[in-house]
Protein backbone atom coordinates (compact mmCIF):
# COMPACT_ATOMS: atom_id res chain seq x y z
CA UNK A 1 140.83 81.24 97.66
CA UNK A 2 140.00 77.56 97.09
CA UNK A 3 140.80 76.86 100.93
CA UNK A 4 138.39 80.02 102.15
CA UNK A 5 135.67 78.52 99.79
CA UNK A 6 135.87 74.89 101.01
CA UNK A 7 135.68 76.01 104.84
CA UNK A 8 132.60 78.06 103.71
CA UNK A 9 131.20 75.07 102.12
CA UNK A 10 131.63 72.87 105.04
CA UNK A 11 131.11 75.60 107.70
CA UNK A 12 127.31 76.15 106.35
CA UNK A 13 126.85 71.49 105.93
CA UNK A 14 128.12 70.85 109.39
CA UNK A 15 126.42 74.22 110.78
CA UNK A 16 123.15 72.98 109.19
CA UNK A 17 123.31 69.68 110.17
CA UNK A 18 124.42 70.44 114.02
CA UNK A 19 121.34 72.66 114.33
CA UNK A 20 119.06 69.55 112.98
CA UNK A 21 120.12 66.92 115.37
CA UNK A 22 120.69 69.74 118.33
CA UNK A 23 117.01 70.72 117.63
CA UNK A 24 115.74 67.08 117.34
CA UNK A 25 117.54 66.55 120.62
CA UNK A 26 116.25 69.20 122.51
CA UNK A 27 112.52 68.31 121.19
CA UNK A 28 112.51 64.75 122.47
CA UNK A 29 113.95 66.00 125.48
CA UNK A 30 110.96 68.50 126.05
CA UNK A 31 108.69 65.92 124.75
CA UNK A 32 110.62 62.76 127.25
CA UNK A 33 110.31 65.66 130.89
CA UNK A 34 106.74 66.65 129.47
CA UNK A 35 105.78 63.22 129.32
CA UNK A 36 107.56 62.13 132.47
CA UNK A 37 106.23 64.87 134.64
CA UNK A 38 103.35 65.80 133.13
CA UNK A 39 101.29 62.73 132.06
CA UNK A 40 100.79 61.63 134.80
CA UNK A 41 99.08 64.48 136.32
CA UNK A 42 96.77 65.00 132.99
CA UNK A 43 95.99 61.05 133.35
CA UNK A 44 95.00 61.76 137.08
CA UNK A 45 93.38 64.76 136.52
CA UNK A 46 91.31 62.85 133.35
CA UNK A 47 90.60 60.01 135.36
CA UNK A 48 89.21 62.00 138.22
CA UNK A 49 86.73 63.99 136.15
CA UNK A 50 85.76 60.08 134.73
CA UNK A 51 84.75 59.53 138.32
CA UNK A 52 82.62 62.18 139.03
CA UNK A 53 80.87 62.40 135.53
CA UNK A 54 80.08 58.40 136.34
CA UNK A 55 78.82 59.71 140.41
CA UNK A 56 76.73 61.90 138.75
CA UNK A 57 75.18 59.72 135.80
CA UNK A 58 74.59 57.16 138.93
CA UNK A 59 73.15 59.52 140.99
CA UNK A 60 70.34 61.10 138.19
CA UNK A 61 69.65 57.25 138.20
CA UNK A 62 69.25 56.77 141.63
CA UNK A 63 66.68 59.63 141.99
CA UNK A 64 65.14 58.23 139.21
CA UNK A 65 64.83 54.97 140.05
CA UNK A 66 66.07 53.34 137.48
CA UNK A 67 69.31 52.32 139.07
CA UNK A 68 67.25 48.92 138.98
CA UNK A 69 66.59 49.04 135.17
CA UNK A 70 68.53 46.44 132.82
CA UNK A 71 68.74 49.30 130.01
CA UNK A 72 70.50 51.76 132.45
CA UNK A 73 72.67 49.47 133.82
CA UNK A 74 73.68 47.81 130.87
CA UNK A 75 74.54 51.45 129.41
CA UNK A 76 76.48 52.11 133.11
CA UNK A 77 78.28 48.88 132.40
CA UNK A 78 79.76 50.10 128.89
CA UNK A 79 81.04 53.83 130.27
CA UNK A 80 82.51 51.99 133.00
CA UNK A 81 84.43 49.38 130.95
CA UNK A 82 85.79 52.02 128.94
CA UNK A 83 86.72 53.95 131.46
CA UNK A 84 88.19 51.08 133.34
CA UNK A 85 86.42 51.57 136.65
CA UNK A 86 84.89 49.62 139.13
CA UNK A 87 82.08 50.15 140.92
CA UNK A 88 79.93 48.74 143.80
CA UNK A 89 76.84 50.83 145.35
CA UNK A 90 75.18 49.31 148.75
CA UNK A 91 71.64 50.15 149.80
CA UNK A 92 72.45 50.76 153.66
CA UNK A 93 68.67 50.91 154.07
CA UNK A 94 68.34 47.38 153.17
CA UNK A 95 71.27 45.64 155.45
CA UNK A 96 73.84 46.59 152.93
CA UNK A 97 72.58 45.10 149.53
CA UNK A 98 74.50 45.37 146.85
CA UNK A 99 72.09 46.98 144.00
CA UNK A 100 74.56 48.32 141.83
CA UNK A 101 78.07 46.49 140.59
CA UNK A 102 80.27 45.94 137.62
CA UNK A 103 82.77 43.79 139.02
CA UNK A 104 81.86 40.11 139.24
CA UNK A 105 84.13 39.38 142.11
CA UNK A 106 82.91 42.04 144.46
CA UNK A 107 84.00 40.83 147.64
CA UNK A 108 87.30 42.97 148.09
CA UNK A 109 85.32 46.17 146.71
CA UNK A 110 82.41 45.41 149.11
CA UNK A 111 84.64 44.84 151.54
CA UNK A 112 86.40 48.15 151.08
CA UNK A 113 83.17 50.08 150.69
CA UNK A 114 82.32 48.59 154.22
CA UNK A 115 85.30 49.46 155.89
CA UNK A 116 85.21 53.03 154.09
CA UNK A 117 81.43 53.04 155.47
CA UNK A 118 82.22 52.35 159.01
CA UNK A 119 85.54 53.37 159.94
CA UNK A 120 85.50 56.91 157.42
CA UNK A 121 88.81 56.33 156.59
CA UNK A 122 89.67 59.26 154.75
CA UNK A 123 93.45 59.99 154.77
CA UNK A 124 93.49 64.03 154.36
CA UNK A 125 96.74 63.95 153.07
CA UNK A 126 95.51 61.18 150.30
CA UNK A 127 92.14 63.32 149.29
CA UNK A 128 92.40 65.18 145.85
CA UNK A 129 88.58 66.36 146.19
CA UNK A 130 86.19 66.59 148.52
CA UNK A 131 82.25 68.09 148.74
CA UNK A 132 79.30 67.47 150.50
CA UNK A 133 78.22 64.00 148.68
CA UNK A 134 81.62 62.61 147.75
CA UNK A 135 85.52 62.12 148.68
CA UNK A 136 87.79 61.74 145.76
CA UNK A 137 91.11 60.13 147.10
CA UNK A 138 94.75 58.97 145.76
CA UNK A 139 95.45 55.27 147.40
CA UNK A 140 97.96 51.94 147.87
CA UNK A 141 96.33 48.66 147.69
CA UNK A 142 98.53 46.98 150.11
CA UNK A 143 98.20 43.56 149.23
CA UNK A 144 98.95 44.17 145.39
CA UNK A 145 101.10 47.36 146.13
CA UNK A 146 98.97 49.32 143.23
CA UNK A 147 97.63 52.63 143.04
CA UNK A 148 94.03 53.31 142.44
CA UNK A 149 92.20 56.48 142.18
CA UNK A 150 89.27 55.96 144.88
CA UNK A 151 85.77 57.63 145.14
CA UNK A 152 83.03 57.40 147.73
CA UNK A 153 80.12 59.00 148.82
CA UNK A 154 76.24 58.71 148.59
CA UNK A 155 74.50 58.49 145.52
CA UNK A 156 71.15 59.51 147.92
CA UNK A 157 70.09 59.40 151.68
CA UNK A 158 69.86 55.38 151.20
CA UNK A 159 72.32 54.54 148.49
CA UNK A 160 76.18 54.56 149.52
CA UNK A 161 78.90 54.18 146.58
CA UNK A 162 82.75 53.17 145.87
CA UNK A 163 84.68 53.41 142.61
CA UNK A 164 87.85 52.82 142.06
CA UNK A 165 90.41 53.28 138.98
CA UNK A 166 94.22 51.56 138.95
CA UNK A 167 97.00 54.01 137.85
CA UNK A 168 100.01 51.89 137.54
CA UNK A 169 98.58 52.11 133.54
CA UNK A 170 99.78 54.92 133.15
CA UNK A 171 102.81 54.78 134.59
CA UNK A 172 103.86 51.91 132.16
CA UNK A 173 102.57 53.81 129.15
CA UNK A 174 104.90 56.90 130.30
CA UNK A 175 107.64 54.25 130.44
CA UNK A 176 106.84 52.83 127.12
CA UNK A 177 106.56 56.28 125.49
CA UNK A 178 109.47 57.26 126.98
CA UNK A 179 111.57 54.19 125.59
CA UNK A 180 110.16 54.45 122.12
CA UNK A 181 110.91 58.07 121.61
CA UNK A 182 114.60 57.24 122.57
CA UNK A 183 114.86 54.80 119.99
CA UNK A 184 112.69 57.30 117.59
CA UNK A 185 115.64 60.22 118.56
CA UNK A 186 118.31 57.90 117.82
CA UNK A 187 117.25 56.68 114.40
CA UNK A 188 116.28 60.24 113.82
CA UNK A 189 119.47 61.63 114.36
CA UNK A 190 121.27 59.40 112.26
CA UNK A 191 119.43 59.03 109.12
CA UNK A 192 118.35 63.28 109.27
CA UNK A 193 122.05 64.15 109.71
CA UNK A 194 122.68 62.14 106.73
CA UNK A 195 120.02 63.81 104.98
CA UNK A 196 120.31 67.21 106.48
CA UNK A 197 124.20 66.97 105.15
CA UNK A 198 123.61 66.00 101.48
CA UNK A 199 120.57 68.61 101.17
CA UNK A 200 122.65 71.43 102.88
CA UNK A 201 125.57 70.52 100.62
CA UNK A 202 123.49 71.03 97.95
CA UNK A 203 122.21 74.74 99.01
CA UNK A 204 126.16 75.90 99.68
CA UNK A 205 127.28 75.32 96.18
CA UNK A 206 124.83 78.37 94.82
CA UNK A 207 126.11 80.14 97.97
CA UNK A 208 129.52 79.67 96.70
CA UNK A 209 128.41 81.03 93.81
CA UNK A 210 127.15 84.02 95.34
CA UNK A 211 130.23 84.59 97.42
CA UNK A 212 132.34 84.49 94.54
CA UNK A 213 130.02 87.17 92.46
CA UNK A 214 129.89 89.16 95.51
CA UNK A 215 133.90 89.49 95.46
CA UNK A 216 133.74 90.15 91.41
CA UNK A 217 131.40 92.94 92.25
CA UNK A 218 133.32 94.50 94.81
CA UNK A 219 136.45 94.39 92.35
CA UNK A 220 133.91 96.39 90.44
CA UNK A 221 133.59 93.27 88.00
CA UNK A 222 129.59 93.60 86.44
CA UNK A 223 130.04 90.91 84.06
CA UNK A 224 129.90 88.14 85.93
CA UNK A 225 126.47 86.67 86.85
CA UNK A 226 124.57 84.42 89.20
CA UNK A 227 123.93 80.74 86.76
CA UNK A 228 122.55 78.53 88.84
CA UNK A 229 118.96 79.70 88.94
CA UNK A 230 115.69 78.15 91.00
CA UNK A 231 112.90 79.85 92.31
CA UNK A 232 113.83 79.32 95.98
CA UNK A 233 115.08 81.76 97.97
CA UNK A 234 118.42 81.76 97.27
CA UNK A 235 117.28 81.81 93.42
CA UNK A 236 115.93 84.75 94.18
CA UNK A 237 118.91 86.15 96.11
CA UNK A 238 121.04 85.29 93.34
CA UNK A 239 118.55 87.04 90.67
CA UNK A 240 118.83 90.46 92.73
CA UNK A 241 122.42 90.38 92.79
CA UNK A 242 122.30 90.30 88.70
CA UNK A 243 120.30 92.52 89.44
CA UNK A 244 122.42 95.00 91.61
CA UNK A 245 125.20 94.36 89.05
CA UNK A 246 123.26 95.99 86.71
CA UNK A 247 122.06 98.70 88.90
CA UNK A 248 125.10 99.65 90.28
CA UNK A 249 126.76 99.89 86.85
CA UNK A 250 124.36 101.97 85.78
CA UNK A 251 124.53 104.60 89.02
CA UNK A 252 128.26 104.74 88.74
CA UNK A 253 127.75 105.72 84.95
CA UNK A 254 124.86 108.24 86.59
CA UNK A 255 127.44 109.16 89.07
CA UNK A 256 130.29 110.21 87.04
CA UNK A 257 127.70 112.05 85.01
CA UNK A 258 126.41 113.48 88.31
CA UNK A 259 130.33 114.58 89.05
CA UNK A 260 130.12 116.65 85.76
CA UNK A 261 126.68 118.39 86.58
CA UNK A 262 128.59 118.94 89.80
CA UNK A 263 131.26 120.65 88.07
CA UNK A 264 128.72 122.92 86.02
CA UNK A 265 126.96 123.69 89.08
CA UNK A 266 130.31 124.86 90.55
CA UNK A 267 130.55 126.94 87.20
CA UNK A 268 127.08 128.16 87.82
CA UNK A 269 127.31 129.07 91.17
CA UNK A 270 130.24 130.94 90.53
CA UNK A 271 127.68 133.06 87.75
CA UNK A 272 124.94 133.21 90.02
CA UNK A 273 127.62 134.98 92.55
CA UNK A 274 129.22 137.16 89.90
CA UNK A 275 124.77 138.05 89.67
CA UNK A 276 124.82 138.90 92.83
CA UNK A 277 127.56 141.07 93.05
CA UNK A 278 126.34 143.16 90.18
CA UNK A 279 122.78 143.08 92.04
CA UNK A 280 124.16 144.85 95.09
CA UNK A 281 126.69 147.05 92.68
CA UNK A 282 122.96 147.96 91.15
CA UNK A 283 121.43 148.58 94.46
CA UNK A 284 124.32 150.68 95.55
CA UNK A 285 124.20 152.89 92.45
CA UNK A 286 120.49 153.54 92.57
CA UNK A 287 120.69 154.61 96.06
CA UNK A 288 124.04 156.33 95.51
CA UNK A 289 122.11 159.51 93.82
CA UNK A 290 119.14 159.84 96.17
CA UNK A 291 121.45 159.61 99.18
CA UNK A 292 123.77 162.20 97.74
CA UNK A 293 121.10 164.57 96.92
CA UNK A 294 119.44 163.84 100.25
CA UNK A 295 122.62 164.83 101.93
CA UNK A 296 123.13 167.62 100.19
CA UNK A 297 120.21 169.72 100.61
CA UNK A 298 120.15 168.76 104.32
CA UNK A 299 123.44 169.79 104.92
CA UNK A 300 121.96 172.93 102.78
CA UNK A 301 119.29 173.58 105.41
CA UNK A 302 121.65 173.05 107.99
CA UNK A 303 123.74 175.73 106.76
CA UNK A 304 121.58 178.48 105.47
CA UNK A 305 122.94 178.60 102.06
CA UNK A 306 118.81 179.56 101.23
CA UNK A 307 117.03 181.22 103.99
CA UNK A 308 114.29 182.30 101.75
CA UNK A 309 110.61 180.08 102.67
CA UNK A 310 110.59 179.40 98.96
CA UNK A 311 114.00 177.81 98.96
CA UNK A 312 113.80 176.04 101.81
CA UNK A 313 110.40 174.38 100.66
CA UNK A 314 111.72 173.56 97.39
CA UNK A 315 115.21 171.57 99.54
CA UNK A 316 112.40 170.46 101.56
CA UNK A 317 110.65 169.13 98.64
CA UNK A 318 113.73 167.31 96.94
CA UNK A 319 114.57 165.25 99.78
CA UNK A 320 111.05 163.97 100.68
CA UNK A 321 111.32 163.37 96.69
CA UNK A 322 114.23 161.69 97.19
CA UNK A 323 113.68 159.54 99.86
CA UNK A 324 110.23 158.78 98.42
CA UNK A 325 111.68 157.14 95.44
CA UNK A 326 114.03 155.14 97.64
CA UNK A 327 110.87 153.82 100.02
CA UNK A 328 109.58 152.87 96.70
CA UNK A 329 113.04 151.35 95.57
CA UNK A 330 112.87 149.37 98.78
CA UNK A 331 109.49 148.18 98.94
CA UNK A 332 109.80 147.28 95.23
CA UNK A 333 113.25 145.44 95.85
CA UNK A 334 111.50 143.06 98.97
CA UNK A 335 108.42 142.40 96.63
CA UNK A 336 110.42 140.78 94.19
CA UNK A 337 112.58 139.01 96.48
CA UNK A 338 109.51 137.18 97.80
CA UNK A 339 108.14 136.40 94.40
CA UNK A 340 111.61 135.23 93.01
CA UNK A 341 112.03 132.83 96.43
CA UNK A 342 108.56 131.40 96.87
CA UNK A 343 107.99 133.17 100.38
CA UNK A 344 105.20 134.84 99.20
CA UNK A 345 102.04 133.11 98.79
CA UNK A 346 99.83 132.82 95.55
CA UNK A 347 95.99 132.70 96.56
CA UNK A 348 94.05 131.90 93.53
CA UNK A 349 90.27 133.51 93.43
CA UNK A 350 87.42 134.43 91.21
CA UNK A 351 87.14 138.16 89.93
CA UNK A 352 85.83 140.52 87.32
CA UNK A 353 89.75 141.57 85.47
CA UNK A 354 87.23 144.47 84.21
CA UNK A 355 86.20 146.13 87.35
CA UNK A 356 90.19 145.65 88.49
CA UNK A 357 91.37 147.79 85.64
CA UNK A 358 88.83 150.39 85.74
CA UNK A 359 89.49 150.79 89.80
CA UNK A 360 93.67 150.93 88.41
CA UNK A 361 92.55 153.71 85.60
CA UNK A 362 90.69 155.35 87.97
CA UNK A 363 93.73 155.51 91.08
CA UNK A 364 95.95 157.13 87.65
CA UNK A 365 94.00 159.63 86.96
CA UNK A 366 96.01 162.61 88.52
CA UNK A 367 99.08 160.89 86.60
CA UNK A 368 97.20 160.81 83.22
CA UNK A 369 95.87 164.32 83.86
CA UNK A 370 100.17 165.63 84.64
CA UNK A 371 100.78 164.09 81.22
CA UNK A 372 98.20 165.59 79.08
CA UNK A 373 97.03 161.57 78.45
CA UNK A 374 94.14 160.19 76.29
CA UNK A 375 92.95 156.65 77.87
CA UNK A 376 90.90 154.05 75.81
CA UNK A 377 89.26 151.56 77.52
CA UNK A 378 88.05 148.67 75.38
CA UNK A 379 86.30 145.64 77.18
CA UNK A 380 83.21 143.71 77.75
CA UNK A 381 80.84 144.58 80.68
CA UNK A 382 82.36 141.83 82.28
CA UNK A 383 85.31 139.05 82.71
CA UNK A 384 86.04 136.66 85.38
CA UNK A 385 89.85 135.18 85.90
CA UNK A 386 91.25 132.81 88.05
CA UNK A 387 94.45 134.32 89.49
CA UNK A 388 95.66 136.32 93.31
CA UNK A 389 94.03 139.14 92.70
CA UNK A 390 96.01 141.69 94.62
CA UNK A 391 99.15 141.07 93.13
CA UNK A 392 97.04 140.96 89.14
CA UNK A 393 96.47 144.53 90.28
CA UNK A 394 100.42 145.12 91.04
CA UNK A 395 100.87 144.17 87.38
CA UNK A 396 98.04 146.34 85.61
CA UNK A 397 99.40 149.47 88.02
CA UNK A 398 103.13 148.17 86.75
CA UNK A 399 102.21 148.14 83.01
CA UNK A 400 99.78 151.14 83.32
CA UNK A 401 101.99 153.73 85.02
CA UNK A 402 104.54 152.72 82.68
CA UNK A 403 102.42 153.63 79.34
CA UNK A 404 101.71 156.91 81.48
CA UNK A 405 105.66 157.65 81.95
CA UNK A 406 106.20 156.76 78.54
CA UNK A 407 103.88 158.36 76.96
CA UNK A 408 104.57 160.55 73.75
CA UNK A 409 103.23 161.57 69.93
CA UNK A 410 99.54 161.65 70.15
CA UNK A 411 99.65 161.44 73.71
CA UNK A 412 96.79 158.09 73.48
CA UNK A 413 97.00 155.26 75.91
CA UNK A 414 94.81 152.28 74.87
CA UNK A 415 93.85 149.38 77.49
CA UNK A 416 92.13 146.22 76.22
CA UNK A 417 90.71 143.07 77.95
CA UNK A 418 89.97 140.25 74.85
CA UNK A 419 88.59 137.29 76.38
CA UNK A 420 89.01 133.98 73.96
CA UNK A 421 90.20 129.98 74.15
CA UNK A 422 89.20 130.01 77.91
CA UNK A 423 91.85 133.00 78.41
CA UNK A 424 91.54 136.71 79.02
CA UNK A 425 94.19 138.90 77.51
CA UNK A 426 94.44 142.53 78.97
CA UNK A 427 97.10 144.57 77.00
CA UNK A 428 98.45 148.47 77.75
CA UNK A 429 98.91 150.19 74.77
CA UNK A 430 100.81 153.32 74.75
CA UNK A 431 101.99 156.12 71.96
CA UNK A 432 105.56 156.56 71.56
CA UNK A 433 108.84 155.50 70.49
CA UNK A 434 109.43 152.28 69.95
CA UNK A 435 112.04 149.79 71.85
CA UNK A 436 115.06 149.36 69.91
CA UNK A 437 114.75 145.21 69.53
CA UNK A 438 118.56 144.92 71.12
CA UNK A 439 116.91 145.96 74.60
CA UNK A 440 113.70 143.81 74.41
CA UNK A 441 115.12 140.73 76.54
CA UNK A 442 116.31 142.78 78.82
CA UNK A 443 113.50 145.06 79.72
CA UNK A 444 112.40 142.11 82.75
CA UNK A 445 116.24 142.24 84.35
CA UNK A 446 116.17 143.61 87.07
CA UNK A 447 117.59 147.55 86.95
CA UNK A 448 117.58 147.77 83.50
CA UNK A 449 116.82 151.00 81.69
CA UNK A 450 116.24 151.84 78.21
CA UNK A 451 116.51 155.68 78.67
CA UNK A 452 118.27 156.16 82.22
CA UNK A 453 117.74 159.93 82.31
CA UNK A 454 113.88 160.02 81.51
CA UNK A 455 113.56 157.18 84.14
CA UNK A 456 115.44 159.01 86.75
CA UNK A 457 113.25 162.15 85.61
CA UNK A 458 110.00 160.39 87.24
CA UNK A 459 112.02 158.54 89.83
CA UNK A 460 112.06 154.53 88.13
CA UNK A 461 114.42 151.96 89.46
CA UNK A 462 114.11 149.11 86.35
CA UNK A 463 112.40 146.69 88.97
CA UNK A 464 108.73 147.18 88.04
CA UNK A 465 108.85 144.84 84.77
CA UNK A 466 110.83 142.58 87.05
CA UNK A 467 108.04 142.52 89.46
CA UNK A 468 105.71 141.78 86.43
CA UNK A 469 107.85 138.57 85.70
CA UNK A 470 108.24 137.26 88.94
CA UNK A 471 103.98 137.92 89.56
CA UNK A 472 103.49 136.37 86.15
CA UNK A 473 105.60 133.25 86.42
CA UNK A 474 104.40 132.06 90.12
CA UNK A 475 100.80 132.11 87.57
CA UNK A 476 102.30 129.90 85.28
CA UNK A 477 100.76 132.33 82.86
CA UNK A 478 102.02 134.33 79.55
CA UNK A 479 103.52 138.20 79.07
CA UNK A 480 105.42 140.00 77.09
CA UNK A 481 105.67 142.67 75.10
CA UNK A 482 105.26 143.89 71.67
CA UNK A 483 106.67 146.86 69.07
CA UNK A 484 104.37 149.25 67.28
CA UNK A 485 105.51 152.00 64.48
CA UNK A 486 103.64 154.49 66.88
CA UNK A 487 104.20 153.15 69.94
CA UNK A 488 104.42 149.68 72.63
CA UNK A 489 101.91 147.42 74.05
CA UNK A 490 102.63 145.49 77.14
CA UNK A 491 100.41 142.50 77.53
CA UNK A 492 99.50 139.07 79.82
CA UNK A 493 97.23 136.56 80.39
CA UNK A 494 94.94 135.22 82.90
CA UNK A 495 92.64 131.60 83.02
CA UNK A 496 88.82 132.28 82.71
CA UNK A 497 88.19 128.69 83.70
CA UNK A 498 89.39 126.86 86.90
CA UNK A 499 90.42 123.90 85.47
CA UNK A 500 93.29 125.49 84.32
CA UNK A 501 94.40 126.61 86.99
């Protein structure tokens, strides 16, 4: 372990270090071919644009006239100086006076200016630039073997210019540069290596550290932590793995906790399939009795037991019966499976709960009238709920049709819409016998019946309080159900404001 840890350490120093001097190295070469190659060239290209801003400050003098003026020249003078040129301009109007000059030993300069004059010796291969007034030109002074930068031209119709510029300058400046950054690299790559080393030696030891919590924490150790603190990166770095240590303590605490949830979700699944089984044992018993009777009258028909019209409307008559209350079984069945599994969409609206009822009192009215039924409407003129209000009427219809089935004693039905607290409470009161209390809770399960043979009498299933649930909880909203000496109100609530909703 010691051995892996010292190879790390040194690894990372001479890693660091090697990557320092190899990236010092491979600046000063970029900087030594830049310089080499490319100096030169920006010198020439400077030096050239010297020469033709100083052609055309001449020239603006020449058409002037001030070419002649102290002040001007003396200002000429200075730019040229410090742009080391020289300069002679001829008036070739005037037998070749010299009226311009900042060289005090003209004679070679006028001497080249003549010969450029006469003989228009302009090397093409040598010329850099060339327009209508002037010829800029690289040449060899063969007599001191240097290189000058040349210009002529005319500064007007009478006034005939040459300027020249050395560059052997810059090629010993190049040289120069090129020598001192050698020296520079050198240095640099001793003393920064030395440096680089110590300093990088000093970042591996908190790495260290950091390997060796790392290996703790995948031994699943979490009480060793990261000591050697700073606010650098690796500070940082060594602050999330306490961090993480922590953290991934905690989630395999929340893990093996998760694992035991698992478990009881196993054991709940397991319920929930048991559930379903008995829901499809409940299905097939419900349509176990239609379908028989269903068969049997058909095959009835079919045979001829009855060939009387009478009989054969009433075998007629049980079967549509029949297969009426399964439709409604069905329908019934899919209506709470899209409540109970969110497929069916809850549109919330404005609308008068009054005007809802009466319009569901007034659709029962045959079904009161069968049962002899009083109905007592209590309510205010109007009152507005927030809720979907087709499937508010599928609980109303629910509760109402289920006073009217259950109707008994004084034979009274009482429906009641209070409105207080921002809620509306409608409640469907009906005479009767009370629910025995042991059946209460499971009055909303689906298929259950208190008295099986008066519910098959008017053809229930035990899935319209269901329905009422389901509706009721995609509201978010209250119901239930309450006991009477004379009889049993049903009852739920709605939002009169939207905020609540």
């Amino acid at each position: 372990m010691k051995k892996a840890k010292r190879e790390l350490k040194y690894t990372l120093s001479g890693q660091m270090t090697a990557i320092f001097v190899g990236l010092l190295v491979f600046v000063l070469m970029l900087v030594f071919i830049v310089n080499t190659g490319f100096l030169g060239r920006y010198y020439m290209s400077h030096k050239q644009k010297d020469l033709i801003e100083m052609y055309e400050e001449m020239s603006e003098a020449v058409n002037n006239g001030n070419l002649g003026n102290e002040a001007v020249q003396k200002k000429l003078v200075a730019e040229l100086e410090k742009t080391n040129i020289d300069v002679c301009a001829m008036d070739i109007s005037d037998d070749g006076k010299v009226v311009f000059t900042n060289v005090k030993e003209e004679g070679f300069l006028y001497k080249q200016m003549l010969r450029i004059f006469f003989l228009k010796d302009d090397d093409q291969e040598k010329i850099l630039k060339h327009s209508d007034d002037y010829v800029v030109r690289k040449i060899r002074d063969p007599q001191s073997g240097t290189d000058y930068l040349e210009m002529w031209g005319y500064l007007s119709d009478s006034v005939f210019v040459t300027m020249r510029s050395p560059l052997d300058s810059i090629r010993e400046s190049a040289n120069l540069a090129n020598q001192f950054l050698i020296y520079l690299g050198i240095f640099g790559m001793f003393f920064g290596g030395i440096l680089v080393w110590i300093f990088s030696r000093r970042i591996t030891k908190p790495v260290l550290e950091l390997a060796r919590l790392s290996e703790d924490m995948a031994n699943l150790n979490f009480d060793a932590k990261y000591t050697s603190g700073g606010k650098n990166e690796i500070g940082v770095l060594g602050e999330n793995f306490n961090k993480m240590s922590d953290q991934l303590e905690k989630t395999i605490s929340e893990l093996k906790t998760a694992n035991n949830q698992l478990q009881q979700d196993i054991e709940q699944k397991e319920k929930l399939e048991n559930m379903r089984n008995e829901f499809l044992g409940n299905v097939s018993h419900e349509l176990k009795t239609p379908i028989a009777l269903i068969q049997g009258y058909a095959e009835g028909l079919k045979e001829g037991i009855n060939d009387d019209p009478e009989s054969t409307e009433f075998y007629c008559d049980v079967i549509i019966d029949e297969a009426g209350k399964m439709n409604r079984m069905v329908k019934n069945l899919l209506t709470l499976n899209q409540l109970e599994f969110g497929t069916d969409e809850v549109e919330f609206e404005r609308f008068d709960i009054v005007k809802l009822v009466k319009g569901v009192i007034a659709s029962c009215d045959i079904l009161i009238q069968q049962v002899n039924a009083n109905v007592d409407f209590i309510a205010d003129e109007t009152a507005y709920v927030w809720a979907d209000e087709f499937k508010t009427e599928q609980v109303v219809r629910n509760y109402l049709t289920n006073a009217i089935h259950h109707v008994g004693n004084e034979k009274r039905i009482e429906v009641k819409i209070v409105s207080m607290d921002g809620k509306v409470c409608v409640s469907v009161f009906n005479s009767g016998k009370p629910i025995p209390e042991e059946d209460v809770p499971k009055l909303w399960d689906k298929f259950y019946k208190v008295d099986k043979a008066h519910t098959r009498e008017y053809g229930g299933n035990g899935i319209g309080l269901s329905i009422v649930k389901a509706i009721m909880e995609s509201f978010h909203q209250g119901y239930g159900v309450k006991n009477y000496d004379n009889g049993v109100e049903f009852w739920f609530e709605l939002d009169a404001k939207c905020g609540k909703v």
